[in-house]
C-alpha atoms as a PDB file:
ATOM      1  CA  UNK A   1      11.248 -25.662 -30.233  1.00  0.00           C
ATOM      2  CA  UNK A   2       9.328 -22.802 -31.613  1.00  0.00           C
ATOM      3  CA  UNK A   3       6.441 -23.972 -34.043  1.00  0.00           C
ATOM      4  CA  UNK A   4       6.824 -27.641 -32.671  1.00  0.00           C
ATOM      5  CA  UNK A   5       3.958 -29.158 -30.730  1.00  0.00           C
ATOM      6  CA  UNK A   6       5.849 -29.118 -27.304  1.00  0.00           C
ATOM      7  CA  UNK A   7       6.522 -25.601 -28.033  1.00  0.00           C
ATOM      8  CA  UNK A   8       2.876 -24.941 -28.773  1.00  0.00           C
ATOM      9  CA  UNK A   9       2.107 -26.334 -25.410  1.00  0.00           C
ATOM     10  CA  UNK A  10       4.486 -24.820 -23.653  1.00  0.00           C
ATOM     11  CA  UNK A  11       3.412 -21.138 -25.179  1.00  0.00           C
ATOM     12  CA  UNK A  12      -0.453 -22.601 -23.841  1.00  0.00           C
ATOM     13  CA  UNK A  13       0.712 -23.473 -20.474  1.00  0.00           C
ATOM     14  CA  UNK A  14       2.590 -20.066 -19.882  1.00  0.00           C
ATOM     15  CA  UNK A  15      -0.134 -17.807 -21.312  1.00  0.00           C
ATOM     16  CA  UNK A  16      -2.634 -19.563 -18.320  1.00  0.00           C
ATOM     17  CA  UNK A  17       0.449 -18.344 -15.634  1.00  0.00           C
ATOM     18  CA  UNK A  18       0.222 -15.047 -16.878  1.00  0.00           C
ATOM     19  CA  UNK A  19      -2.824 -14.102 -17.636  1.00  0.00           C
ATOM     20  CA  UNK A  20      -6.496 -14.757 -16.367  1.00  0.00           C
ATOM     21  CA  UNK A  21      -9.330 -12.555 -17.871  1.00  0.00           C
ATOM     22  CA  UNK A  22     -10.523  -9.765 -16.847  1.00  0.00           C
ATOM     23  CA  UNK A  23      -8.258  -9.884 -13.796  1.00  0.00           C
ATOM     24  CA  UNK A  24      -4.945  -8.295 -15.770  1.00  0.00           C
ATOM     25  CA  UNK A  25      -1.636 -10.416 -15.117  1.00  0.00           C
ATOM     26  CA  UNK A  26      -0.347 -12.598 -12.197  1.00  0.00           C
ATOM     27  CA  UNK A  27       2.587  -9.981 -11.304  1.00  0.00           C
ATOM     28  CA  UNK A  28       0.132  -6.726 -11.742  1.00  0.00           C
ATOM     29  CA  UNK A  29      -2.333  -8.445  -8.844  1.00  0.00           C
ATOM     30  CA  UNK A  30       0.618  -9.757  -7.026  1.00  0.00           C
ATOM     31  CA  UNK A  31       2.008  -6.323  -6.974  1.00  0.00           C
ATOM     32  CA  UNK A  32      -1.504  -4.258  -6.618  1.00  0.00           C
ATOM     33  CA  UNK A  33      -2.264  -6.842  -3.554  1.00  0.00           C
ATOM     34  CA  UNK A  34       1.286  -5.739  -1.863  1.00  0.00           C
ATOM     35  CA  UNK A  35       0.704  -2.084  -2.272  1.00  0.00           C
ATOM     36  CA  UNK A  36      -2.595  -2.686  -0.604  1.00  0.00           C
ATOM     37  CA  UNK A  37      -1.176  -4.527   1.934  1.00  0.00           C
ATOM     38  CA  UNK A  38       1.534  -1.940   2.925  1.00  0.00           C
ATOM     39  CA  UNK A  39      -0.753   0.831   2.964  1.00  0.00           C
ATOM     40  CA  UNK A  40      -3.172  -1.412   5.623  1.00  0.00           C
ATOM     41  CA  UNK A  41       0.663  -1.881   7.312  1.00  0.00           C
ATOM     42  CA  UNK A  42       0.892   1.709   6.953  1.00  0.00           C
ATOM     43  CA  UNK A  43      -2.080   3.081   8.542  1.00  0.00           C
ATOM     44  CA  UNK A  44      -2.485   0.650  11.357  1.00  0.00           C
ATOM     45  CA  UNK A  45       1.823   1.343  12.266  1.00  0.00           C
ATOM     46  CA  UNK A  46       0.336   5.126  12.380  1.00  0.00           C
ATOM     47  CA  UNK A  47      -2.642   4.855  14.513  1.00  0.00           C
ATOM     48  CA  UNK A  48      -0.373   2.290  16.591  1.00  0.00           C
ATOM     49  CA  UNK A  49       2.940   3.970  17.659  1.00  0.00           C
ATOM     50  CA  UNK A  50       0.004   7.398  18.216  1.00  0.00           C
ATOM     51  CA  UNK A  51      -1.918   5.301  20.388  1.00  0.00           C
ATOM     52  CA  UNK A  52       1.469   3.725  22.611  1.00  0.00           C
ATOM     53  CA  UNK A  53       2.635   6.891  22.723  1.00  0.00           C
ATOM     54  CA  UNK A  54      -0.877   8.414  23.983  1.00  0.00           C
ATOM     55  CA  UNK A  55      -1.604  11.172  21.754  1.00  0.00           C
ATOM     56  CA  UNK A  56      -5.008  10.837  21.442  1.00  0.00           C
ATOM     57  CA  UNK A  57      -6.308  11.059  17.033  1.00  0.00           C
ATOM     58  CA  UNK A  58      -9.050  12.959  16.459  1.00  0.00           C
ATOM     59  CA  UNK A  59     -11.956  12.031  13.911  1.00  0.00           C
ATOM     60  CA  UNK A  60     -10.332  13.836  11.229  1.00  0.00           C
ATOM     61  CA  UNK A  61      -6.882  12.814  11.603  1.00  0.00           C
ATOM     62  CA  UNK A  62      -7.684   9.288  11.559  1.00  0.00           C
ATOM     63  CA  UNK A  63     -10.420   9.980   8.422  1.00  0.00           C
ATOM     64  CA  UNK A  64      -7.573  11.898   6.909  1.00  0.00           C
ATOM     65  CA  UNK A  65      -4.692   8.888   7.874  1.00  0.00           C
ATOM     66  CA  UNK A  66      -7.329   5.898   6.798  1.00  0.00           C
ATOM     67  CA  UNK A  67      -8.398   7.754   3.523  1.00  0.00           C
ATOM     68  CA  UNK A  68      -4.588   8.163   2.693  1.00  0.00           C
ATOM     69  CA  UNK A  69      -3.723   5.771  -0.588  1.00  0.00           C
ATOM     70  CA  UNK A  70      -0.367   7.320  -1.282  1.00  0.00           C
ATOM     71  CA  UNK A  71       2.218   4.611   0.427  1.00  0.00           C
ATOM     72  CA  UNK A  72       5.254   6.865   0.780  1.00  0.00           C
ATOM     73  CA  UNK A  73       3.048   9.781   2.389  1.00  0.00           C
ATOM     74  CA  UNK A  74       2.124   6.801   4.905  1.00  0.00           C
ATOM     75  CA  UNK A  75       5.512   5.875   5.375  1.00  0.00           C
ATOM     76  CA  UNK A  76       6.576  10.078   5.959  1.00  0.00           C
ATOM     77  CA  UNK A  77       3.986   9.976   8.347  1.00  0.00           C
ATOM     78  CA  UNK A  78       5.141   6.969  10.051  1.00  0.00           C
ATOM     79  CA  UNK A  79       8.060   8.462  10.736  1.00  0.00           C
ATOM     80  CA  UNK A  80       6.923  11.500  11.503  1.00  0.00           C
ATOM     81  CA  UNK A  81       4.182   9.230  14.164  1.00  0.00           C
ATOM     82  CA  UNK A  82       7.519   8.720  16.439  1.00  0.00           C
ATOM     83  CA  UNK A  83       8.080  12.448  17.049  1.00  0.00           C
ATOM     84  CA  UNK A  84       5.304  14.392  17.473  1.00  0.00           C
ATOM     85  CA  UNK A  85       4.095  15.983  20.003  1.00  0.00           C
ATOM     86  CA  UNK A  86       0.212  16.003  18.556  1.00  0.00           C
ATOM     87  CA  UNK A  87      -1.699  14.015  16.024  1.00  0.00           C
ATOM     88  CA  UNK A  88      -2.412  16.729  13.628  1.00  0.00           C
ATOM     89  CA  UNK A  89       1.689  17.699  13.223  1.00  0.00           C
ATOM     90  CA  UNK A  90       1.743  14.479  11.092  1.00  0.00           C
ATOM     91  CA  UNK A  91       0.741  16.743   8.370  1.00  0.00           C
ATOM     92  CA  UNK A  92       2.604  19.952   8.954  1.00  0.00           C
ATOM     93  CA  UNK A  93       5.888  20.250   6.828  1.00  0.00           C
ATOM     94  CA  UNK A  94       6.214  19.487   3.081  1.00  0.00           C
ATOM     95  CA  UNK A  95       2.782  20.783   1.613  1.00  0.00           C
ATOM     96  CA  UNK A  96       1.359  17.201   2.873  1.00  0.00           C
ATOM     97  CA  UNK A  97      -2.424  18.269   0.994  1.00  0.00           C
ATOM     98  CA  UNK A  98      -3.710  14.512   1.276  1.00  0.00           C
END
């Protein structure tokens, strides 16, 4: 099929899937639009299970949690957001620097 006509389309066709200028490839924005989704997941689970819990987030905590782009600090902190006792311990432990 390679070098035939139907092949030639077929290369056409798949090269339109994969690619669209200046945009990169279907799978790298699939994947860049997930990781920005589950850091927006991330933050707002934070600020959520702070807020049920009532400890109240400060200006600079939330700056600090918002401003985060690293996903698996978000997700330490999410954990973390079940336990403690105040906002700002989110970033105690570990050398969190973010």
């Amino acid at each position: 099929m390679a070098g035939s006509p139907a092949g030639e389309k077929l290369r056409e066709i798949m090269s339109f899937v994969s690619y669209f200028p200046g945009r990169g490839t279907v799978r790298e924005t699939a994947y860049l639009e997930g990781k920005a989704q589950g850091r927006a997941e991330g933050v707002k689970g934070i600020l959520s299970v702070l807020e049920v819990r009532g400890i109240p987030v400060s200006d600079g905590v939330r700056e600090r949690i918002v401003s985060c782009t690293d996903v698996e600090r978000l997700d330490m902190w999410l954990e973390r957001s079940r336990t403690v006792a105040h906002a700002e311990e989110l970033f105690a432990e570990g050398g969190d620097s973010d």
